[in-house]
Protein backbone atom coordinates (compact mmCIF):
# COMPACT_ATOMS: atom_id res chain seq x y z
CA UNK A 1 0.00 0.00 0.00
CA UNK A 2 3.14 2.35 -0.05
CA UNK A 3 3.17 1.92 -3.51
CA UNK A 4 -0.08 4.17 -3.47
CA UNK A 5 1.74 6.88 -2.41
CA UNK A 6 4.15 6.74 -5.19
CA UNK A 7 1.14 6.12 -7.49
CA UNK A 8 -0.28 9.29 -6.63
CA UNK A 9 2.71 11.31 -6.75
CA UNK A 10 3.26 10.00 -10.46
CA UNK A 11 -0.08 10.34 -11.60
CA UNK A 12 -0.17 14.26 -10.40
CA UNK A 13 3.34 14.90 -12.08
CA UNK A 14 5.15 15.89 -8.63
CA UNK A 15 8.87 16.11 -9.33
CA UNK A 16 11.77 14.25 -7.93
CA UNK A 17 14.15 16.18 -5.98
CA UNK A 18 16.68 17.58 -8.73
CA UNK A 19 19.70 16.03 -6.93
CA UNK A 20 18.11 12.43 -6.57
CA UNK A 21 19.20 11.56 -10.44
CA UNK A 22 15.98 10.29 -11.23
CA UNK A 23 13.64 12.18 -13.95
CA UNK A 24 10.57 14.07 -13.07
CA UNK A 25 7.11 12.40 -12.78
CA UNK A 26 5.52 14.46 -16.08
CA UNK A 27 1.98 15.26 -15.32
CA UNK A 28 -0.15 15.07 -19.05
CA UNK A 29 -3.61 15.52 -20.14
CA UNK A 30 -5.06 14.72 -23.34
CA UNK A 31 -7.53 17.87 -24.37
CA UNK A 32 -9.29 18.02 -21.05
CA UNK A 33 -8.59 20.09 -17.87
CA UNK A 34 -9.70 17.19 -15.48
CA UNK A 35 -7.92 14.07 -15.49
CA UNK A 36 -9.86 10.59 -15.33
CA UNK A 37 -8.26 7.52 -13.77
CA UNK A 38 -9.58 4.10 -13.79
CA UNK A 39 -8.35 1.94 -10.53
CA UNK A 40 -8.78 -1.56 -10.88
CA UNK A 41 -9.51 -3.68 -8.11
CA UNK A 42 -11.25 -2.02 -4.04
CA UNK A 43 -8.74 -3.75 -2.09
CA UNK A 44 -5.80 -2.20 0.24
CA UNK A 45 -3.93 -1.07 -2.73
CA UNK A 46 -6.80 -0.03 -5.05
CA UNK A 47 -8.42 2.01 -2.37
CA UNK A 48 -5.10 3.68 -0.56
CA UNK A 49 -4.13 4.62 -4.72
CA UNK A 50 -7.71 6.10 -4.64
CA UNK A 51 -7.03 7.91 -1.54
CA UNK A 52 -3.66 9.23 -1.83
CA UNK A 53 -4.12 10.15 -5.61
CA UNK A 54 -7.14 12.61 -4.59
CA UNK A 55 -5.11 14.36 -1.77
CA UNK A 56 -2.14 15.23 -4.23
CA UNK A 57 -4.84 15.93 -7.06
CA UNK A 58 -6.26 18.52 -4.46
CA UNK A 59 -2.65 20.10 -2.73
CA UNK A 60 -1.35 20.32 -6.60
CA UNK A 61 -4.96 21.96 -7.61
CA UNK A 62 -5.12 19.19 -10.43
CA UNK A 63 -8.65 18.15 -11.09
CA UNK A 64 -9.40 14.61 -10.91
CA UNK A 65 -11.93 12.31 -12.07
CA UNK A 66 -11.56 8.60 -9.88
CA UNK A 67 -13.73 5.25 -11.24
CA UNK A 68 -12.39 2.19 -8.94
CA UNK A 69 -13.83 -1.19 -10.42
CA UNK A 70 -14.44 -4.16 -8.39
CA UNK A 71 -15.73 -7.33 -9.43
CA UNK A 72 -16.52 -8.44 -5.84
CA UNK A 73 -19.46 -7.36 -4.25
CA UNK A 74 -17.40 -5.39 -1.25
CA UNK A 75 -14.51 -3.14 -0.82
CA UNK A 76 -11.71 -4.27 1.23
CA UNK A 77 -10.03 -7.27 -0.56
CA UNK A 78 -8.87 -9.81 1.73
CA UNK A 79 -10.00 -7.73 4.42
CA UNK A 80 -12.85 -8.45 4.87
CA UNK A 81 -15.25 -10.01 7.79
CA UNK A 82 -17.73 -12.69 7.80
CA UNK A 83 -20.90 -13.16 10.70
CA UNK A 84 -20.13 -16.18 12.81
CA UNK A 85 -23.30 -18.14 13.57
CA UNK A 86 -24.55 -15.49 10.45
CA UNK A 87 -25.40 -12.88 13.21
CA UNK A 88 -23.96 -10.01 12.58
CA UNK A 89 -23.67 -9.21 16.49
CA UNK A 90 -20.56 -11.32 15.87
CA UNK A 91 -18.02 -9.82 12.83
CA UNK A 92 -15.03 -11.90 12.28
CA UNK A 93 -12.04 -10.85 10.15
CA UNK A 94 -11.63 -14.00 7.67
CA UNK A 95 -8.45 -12.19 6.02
CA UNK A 96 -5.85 -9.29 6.78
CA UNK A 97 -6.84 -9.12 10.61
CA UNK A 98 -4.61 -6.46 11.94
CA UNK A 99 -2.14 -3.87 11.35
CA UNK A 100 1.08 -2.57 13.78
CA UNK A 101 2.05 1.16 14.33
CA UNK A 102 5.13 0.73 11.83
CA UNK A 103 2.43 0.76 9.06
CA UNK A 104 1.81 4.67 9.39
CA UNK A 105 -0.67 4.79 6.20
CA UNK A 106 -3.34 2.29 7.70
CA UNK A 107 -2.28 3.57 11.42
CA UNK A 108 -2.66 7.22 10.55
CA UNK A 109 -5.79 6.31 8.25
CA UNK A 110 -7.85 5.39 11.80
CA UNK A 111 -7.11 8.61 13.08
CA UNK A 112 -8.10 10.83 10.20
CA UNK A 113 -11.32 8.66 9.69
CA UNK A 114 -12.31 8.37 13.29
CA UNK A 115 -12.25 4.61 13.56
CA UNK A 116 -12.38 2.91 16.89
CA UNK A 117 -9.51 0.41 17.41
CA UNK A 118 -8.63 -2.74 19.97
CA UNK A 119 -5.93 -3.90 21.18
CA UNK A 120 -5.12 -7.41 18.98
CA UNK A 121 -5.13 -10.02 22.25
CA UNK A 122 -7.14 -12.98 23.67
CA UNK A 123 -9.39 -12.85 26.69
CA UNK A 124 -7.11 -13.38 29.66
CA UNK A 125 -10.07 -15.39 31.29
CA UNK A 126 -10.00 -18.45 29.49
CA UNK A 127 -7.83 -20.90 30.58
CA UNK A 128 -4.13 -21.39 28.97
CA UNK A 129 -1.58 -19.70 28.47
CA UNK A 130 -1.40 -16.91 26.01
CA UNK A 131 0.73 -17.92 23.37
CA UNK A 132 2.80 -20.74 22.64
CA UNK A 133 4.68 -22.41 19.46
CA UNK A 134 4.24 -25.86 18.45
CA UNK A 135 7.10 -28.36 16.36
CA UNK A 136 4.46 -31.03 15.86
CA UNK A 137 6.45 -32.63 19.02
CA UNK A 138 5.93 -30.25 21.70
CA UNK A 139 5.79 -26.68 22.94
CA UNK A 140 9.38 -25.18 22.67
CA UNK A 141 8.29 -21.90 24.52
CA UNK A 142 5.01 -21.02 26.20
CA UNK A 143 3.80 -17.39 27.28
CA UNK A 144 1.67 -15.68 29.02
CA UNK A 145 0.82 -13.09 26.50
CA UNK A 146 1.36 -10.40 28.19
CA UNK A 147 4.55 -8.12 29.26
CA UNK A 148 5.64 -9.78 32.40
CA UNK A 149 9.12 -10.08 33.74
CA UNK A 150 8.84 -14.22 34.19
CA UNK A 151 7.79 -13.84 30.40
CA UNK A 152 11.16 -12.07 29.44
CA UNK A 153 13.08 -14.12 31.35
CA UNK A 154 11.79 -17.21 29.55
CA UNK A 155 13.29 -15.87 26.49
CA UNK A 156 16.81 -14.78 27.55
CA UNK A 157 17.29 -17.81 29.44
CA UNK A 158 16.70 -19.95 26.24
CA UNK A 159 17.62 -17.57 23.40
CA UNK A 160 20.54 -15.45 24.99
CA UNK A 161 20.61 -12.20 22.91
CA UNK A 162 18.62 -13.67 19.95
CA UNK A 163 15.70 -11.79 20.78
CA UNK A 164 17.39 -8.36 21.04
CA UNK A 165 19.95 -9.03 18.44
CA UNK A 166 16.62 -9.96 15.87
CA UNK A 167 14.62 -6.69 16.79
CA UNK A 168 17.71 -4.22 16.25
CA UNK A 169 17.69 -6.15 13.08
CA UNK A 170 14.14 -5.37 12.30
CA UNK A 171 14.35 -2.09 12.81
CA UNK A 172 17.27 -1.12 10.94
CA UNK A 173 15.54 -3.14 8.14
CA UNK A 174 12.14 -1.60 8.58
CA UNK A 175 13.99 1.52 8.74
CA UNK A 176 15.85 1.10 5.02
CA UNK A 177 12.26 0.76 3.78
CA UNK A 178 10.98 3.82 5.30
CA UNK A 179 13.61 5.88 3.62
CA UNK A 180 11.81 4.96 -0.05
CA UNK A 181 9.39 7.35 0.51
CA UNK A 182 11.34 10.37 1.67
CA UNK A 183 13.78 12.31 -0.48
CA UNK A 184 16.00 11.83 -2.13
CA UNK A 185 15.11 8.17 -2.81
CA UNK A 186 11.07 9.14 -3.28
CA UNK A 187 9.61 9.43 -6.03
CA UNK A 188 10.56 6.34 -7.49
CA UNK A 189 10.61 5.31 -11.17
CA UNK A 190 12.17 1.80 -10.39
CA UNK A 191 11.66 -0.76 -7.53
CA UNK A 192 15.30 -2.44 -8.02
CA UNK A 193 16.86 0.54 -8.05
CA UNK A 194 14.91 2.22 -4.91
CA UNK A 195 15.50 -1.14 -3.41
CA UNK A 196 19.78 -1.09 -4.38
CA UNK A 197 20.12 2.79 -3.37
CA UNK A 198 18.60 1.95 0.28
CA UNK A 199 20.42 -1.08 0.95
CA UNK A 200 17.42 -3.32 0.22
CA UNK A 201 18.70 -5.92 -2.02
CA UNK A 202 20.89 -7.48 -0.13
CA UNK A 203 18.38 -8.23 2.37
CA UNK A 204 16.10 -9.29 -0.60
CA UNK A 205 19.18 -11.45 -1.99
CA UNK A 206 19.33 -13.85 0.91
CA UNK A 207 17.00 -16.47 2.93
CA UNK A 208 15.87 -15.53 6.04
CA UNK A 209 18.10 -18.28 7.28
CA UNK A 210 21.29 -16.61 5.39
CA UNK A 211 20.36 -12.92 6.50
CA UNK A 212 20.22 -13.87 10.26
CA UNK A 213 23.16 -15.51 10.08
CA UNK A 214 24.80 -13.17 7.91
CA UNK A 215 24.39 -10.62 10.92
CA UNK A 216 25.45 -13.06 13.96
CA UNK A 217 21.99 -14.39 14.90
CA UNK A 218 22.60 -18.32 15.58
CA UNK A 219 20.74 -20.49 17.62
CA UNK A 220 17.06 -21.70 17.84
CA UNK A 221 15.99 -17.70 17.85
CA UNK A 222 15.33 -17.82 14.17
CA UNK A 223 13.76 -21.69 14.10
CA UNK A 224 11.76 -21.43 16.89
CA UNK A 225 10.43 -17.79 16.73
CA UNK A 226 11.40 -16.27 13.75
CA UNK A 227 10.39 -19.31 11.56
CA UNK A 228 7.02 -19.34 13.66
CA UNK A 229 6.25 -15.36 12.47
CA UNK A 230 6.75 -16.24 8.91
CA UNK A 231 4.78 -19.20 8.99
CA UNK A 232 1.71 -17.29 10.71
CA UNK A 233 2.09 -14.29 8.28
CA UNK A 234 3.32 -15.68 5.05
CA UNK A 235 2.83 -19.79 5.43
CA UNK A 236 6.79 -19.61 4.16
CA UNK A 237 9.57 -20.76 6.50
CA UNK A 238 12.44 -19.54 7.00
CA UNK A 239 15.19 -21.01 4.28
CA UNK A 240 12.66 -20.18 1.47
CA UNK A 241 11.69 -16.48 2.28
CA UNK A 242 13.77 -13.74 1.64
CA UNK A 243 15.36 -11.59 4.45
CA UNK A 244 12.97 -8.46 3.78
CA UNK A 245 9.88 -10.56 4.11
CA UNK A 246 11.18 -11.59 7.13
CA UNK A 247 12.30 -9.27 9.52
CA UNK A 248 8.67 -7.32 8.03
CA UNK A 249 7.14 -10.83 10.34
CA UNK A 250 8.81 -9.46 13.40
CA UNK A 251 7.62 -6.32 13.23
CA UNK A 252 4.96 -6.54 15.14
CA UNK A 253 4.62 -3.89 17.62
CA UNK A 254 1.23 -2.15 18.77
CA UNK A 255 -1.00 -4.75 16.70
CA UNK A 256 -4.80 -3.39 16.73
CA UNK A 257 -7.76 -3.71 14.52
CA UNK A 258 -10.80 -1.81 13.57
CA UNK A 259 -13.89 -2.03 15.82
CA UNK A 260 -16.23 -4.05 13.30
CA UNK A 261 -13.91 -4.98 10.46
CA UNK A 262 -10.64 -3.73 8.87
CA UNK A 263 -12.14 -3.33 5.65
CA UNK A 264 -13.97 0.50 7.18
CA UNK A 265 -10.79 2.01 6.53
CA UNK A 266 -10.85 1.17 2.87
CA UNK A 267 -14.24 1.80 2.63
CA UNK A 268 -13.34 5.16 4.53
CA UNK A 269 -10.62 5.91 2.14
CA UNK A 270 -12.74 5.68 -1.37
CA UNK A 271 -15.85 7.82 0.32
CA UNK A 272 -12.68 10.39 0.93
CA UNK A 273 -11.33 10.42 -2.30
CA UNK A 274 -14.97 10.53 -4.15
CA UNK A 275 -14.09 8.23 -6.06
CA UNK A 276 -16.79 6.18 -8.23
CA UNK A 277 -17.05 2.53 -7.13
CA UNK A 278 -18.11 0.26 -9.40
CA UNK A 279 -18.88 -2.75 -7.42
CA UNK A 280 -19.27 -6.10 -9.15
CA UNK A 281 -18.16 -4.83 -12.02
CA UNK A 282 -14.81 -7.02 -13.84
CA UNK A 283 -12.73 -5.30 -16.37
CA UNK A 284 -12.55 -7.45 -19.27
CA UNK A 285 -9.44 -6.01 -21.37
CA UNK A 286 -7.25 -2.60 -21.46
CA UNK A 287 -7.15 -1.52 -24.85
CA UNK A 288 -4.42 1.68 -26.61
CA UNK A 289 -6.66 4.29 -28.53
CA UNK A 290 -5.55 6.07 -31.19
CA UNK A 291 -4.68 9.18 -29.05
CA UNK A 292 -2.66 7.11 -26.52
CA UNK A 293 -5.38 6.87 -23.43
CA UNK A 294 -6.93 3.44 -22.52
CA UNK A 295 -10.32 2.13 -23.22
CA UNK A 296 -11.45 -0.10 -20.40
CA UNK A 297 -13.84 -2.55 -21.64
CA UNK A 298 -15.95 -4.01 -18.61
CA UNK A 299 -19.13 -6.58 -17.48
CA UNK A 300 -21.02 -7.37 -14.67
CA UNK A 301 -19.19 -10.15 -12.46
CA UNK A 302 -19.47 -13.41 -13.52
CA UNK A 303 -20.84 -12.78 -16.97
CA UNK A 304 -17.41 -11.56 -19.08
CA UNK A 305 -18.26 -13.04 -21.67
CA UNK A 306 -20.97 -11.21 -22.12
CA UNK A 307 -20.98 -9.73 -26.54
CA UNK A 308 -22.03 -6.56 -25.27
CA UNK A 309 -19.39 -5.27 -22.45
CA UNK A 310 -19.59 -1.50 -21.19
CA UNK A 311 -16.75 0.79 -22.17
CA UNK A 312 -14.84 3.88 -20.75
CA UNK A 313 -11.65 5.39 -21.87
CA UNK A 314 -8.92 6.98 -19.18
CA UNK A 315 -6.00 8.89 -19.15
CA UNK A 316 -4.22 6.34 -16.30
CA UNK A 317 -4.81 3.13 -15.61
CA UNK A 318 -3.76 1.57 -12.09
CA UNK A 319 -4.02 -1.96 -12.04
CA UNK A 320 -4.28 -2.87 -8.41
CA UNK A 321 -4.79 -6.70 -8.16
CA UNK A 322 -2.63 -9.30 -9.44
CA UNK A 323 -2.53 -9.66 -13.12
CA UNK A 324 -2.65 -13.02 -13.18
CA UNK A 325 -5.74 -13.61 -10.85
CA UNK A 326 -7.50 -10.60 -13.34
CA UNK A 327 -8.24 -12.43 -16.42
CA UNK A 328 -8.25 -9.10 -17.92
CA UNK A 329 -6.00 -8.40 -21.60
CA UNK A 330 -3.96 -6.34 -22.08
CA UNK A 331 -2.54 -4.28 -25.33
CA UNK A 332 -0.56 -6.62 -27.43
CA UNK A 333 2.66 -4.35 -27.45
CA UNK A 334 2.47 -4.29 -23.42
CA UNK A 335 4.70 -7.24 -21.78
CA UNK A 336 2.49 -9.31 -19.24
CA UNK A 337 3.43 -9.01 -15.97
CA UNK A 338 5.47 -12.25 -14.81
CA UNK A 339 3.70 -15.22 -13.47
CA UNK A 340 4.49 -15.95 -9.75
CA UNK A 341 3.35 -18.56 -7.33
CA UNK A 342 0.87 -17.32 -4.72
CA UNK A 343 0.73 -18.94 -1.00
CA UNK A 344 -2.92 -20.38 -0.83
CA UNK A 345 -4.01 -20.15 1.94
CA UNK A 346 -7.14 -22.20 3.85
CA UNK A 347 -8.75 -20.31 6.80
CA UNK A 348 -11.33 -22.10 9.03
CA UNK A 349 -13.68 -20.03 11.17
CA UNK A 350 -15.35 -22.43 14.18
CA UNK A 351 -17.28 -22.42 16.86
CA UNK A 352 -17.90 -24.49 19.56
CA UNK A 353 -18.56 -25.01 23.80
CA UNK A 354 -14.93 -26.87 23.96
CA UNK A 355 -11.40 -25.84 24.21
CA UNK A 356 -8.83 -27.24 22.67
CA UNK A 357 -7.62 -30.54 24.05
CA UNK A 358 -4.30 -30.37 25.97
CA UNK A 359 -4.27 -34.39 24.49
CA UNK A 360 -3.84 -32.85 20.99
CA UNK A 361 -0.45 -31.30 21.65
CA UNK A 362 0.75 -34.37 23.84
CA UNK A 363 -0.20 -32.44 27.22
CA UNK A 364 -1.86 -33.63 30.81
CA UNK A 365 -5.39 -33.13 30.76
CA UNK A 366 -5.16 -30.95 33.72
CA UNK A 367 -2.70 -28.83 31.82
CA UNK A 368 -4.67 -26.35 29.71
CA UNK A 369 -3.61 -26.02 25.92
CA UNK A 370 -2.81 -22.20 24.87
CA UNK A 371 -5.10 -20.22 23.39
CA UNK A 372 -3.04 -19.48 20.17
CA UNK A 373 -0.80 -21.84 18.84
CA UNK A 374 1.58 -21.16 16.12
CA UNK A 375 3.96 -23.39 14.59
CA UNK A 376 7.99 -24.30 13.62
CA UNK A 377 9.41 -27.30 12.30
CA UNK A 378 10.89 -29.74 14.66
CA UNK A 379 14.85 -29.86 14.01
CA UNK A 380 15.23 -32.75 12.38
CA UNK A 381 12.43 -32.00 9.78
CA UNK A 382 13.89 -30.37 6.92
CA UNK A 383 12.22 -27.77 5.55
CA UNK A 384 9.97 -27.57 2.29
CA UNK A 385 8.73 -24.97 0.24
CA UNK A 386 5.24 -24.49 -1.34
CA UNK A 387 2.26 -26.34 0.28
CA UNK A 388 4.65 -28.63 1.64
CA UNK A 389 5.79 -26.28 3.76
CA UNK A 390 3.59 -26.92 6.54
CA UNK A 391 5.02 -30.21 7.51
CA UNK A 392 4.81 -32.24 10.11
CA UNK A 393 2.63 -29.86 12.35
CA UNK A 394 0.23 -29.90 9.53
CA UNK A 395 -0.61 -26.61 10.30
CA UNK A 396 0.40 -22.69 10.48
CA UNK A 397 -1.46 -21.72 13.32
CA UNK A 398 -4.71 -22.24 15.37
CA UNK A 399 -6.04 -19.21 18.15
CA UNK A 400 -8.71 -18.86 19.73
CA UNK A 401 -10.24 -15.38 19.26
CA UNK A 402 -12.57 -15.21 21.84
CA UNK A 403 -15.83 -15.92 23.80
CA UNK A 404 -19.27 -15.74 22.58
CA UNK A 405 -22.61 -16.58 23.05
CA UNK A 406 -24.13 -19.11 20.57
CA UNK A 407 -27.52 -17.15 19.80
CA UNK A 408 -29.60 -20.40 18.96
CA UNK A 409 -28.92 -21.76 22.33
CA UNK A 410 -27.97 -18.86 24.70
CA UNK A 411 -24.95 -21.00 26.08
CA UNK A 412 -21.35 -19.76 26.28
CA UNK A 413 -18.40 -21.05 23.03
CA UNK A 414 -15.51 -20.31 21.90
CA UNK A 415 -14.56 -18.63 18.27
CA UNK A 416 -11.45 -20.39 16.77
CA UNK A 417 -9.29 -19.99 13.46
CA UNK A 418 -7.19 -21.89 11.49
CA UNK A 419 -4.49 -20.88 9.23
CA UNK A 420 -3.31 -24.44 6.64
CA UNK A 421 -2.36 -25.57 3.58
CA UNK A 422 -5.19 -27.39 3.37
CA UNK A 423 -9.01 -27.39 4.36
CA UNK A 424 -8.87 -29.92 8.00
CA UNK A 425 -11.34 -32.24 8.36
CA UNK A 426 -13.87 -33.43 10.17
CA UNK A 427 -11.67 -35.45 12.25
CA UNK A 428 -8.73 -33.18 12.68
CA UNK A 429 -11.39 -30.79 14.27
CA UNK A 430 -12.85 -33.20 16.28
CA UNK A 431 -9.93 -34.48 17.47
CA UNK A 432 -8.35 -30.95 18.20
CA UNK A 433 -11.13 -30.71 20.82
CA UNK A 434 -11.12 -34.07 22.08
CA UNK A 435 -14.74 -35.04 21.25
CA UNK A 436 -15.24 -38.35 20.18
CA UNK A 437 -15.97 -38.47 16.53
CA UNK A 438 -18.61 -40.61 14.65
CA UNK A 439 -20.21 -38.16 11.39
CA UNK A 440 -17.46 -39.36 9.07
CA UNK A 441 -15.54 -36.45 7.37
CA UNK A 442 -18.27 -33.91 6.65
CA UNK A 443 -19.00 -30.95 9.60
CA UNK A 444 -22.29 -30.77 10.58
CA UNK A 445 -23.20 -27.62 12.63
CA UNK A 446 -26.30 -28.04 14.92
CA UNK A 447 -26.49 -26.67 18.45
CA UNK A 448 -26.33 -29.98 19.98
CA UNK A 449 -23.09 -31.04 18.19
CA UNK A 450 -18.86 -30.10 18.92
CA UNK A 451 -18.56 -27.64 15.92
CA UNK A 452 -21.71 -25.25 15.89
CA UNK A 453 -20.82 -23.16 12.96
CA UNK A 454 -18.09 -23.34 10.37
CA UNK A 455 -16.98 -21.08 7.67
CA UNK A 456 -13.87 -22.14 4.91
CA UNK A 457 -12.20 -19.51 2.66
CA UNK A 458 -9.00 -20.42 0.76
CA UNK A 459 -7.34 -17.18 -0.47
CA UNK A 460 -4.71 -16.87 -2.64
CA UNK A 461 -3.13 -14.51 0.11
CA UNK A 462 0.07 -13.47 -1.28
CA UNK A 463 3.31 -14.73 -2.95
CA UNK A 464 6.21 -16.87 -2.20
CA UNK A 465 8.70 -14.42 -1.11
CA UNK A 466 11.86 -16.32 -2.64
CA UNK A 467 14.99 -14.19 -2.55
CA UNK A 468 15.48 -12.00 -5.77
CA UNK A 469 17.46 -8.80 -6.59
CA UNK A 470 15.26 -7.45 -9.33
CA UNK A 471 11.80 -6.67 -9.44
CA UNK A 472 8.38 -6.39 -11.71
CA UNK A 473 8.14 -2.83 -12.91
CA UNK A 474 5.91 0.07 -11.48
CA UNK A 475 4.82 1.52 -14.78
CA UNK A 476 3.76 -1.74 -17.20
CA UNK A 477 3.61 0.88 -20.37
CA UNK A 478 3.26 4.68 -20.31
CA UNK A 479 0.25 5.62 -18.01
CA UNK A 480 -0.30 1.95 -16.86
CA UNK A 481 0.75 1.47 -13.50
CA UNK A 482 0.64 -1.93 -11.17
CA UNK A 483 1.00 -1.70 -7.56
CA UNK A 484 1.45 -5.68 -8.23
CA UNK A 485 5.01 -5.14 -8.54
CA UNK A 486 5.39 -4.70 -4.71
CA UNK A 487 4.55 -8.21 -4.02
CA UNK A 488 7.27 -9.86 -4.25
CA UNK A 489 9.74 -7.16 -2.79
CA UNK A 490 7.52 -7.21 0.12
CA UNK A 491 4.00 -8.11 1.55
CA UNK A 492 3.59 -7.29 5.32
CA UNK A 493 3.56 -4.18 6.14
CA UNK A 494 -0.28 -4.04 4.89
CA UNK A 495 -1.40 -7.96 5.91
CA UNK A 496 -1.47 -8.81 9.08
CA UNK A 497 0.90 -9.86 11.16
CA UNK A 498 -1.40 -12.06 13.67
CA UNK A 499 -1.01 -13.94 16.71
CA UNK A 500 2.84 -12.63 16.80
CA UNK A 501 2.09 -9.34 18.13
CA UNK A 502 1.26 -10.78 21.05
CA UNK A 503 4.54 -12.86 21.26
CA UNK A 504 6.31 -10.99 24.21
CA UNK A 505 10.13 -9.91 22.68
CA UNK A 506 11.77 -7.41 24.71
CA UNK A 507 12.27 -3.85 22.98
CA UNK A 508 16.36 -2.50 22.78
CA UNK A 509 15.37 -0.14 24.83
CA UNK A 510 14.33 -2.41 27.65
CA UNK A 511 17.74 -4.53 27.93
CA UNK A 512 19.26 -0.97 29.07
């Protein structure tokens, strides 16, 4: 969602600083005193384009016309919420579910919009401890979840100065990509060379494995914690991510959420920028007039193949959503964006009156099982890439989001999700609860049964991060942008970062 910014500042001409060696952003019209942009796609980086493009539009007095089309029925992308038990007393993020204070557009955004926010953490009632990770074997650490001293201690006594050594690392890192969008380096024209001229690419060059070791972080720091944040955030471990994508993991600090849903302060951001939304709506090809703008050629969802498609011509086109998910053509002289492999992702939404079985993960039954449980590889498992990846815990991570009341039959449950490679079963579930199990493999949700309601998504979330030094480009042909190309440089700082947030790593500051 950076990329927006940069979007915006291109699309309104602003000029690069003349000492930066980079050319200046041209702004042109074609025969018209008010600009008209197309913005394909109403997720994070379709609606923060729409956003930031009409506040530089207005400071550089450039009048702009703003048509977003979306061939879903909402705006918000993967973030998005769903009803458990279909009451919508009971909203439930089933994608990006929060965001950390290093993400200052999305941070800032709840400010300027006036959107309530929570704290990202578990009900301290429920029995368990906060927080723990899972090899498939056994707990390596377990935590309270919250900012004690015994908590601390845990983690210097088995990680010596892993922990602190990591989050100097993170923020130096984090810090490298801040500097893209101030001067000199901002605006932009090229992603590999922004990346080389802030020190990026040799973080983007190695594993996560290589880059922690690179900088004198040994030890079961980065297999046991580090592994377990890119697992939860990406479903990638650790020898087949690149460095960027995962120090971004570990960056986790002040995780919140929108009261309601996440997907208000995209919705917030297109009613700001007065912007035209064209919901439901799927752009069926780009098309190069004669005078050099685009003609958009578009259907209602679902029926593109329809012999009579509307039509729309633009000055600038920003493709926000990955080409090749879009189905949408492009002009033959126009190179395709490449092809890359996208994580999918299966996310299981549950409810039920039991908590997870301490029998599952090997435990006493008088020993409670945490309430989130997130996942690393034991150490004689090698590590695989792709859906494979998941291994022998045969999951990413499991939490339990809270308590509610089950409005059918007034008695108190628990709200559960799921992060896998693929969809679990009937008996996995059951199992996971320790309820005996006789329905065969389908779920069945009735009042009277272990599993009450159940919701499945698979998304394809967002790509393998495998270390590169060069990158798609920003501007796919003159006036024909992609925010796209950020994917695979890095994904986190606008997804969420989960359960980690509430894993409790010491600060620098507090080691002094």
């Amino acid at each position: 969602m950076k990329l927006s910014i940069y979007l915006a500042a291109a699309l309104c001409g602003l000029s690069s600083s003349a000492d930066n060696g980079q050319a200046p952003l041209v702004y042109e019209q074609s025969g018209s005193n008010i600009k008209n942009v197309a913005i394909i796609g109403a997720g994070a980086g379709g609606a923060s384009s729409a956003y930031h493009l009409a506040k530089f539009a207005a400071s550089a007095g450039r009048p702009v016309n703003i048509t977003v089309f979306e061939r879903n029925s909402y705006i918000g992308g993967r973030s998005t919420t769903v009803d458990a038990y279909d009451d919508p007393n009971y909203p439930v993020e089933l994608g990006a579910s929060i965001f950390v204070e290093t993400n200052h557009i999305l941070f800032n955004a709840t400010k300027e919009f006036n959107l309530s926010t929570n704290a990202f953490i578990t009900q301290s009632d429920i029995p368990g401890a906060g927080l723990a990770v899972w090899n498939g074997e056994e707990f390596v650490i377990t935590q309270s979840g919250g900012s004690g001293w015994w908590d601390i201690a845990k983690l210097f006594w088995r990680y010596g100065l892993g922990p602190m050594k990591t989050m100097r690392l993170v923020k130096e890192v984090v810090g490298k990509f801040l500097e893209m969008y101030d001067e000199p380096a901002f605006p932009f024209q090229s992603l590999t060379q922004v990346g080389q001229d802030v020190g990026l690419l040799a973080v983007t060059a190695a594993t996560g494995t290589q880059y922690l070791e690179e900088n004198g972080i040994t030890g079961d720091f980065g297999q046991e914690i580090v592994q377990a944040s890119t697992r939860v955030n990406y479903a990638q471990n650790l020898d087949y991510i690149h460095g960027l994508e995962a120090m971004v993991s570990m960056a986790a600090e002040n995780a919140q959420a929108v009261t309601g849903g996440n997907w208000q302060i995209f919705a917030s951001m297109i009613q700001a920028s007065q912007a035209t939304a064209l919901l439901e709506t799927s752009v069926i090809a780009i098309e190069k007039t004669k005078h050099g703008r685009y003609q958009l050629r578009f259907s209602d969802a679902g029926t593109e193949s329809s012999a009579d498609p509307g039509s729309q011509t633009f000055d600038d086109v920003v493709l926000a959503t990955p080409y090749q998910y879009s189905n949408i053509s492009l002009p033959e002289e126009l190179t395709a964006p490449d092809t890359i492999p996208y994580v999918q992702l299966h996310v299981t939404l549950f409810t039920s009156p039991h908590l997870l079985s301490p029998s599952f993960f090997g435990q006493k039954p008088d020993n409670p099982a945490p309430r989130v449980v997130l996942t690393t590889l034991p150490k004689r498992e090698e590590p695989a890439s792709g859906s494979e990846g998941v291994g022998s815990p045969g999951f990413f991570s499991i939490s339990l989001l809270r308590q509610v009341t089950n409005p059918k039959s007034s008695r108190p449950e628990y709200l559960y999700k799921i992060f896998s490679a693929a969809p679990p079963n009937s008996t996995f579930l059951h199992n996971l609860l320790g309820v005996e199990h006789e329905d065969g493999d389908e779920i069945e949700e009735s009042k009277n049964r272990p599993i009450t309601w159940c919701y499945r998504k698979v998304w394809n979330s967002y790509p393998y991060e495998f270390p590169r030094v060069t990158f798609e480009r920003i501007e796919l042909g003159k006036n024909l942008w992609y925010t796209g190309a950020m994917d695979s440089f890095i994904n986190g700082l606008t997804t969420t970062t989960e359960q980690l947030a509430r894993l409790n790593i010491p600060a620098e500051t507090e080691s002094r």
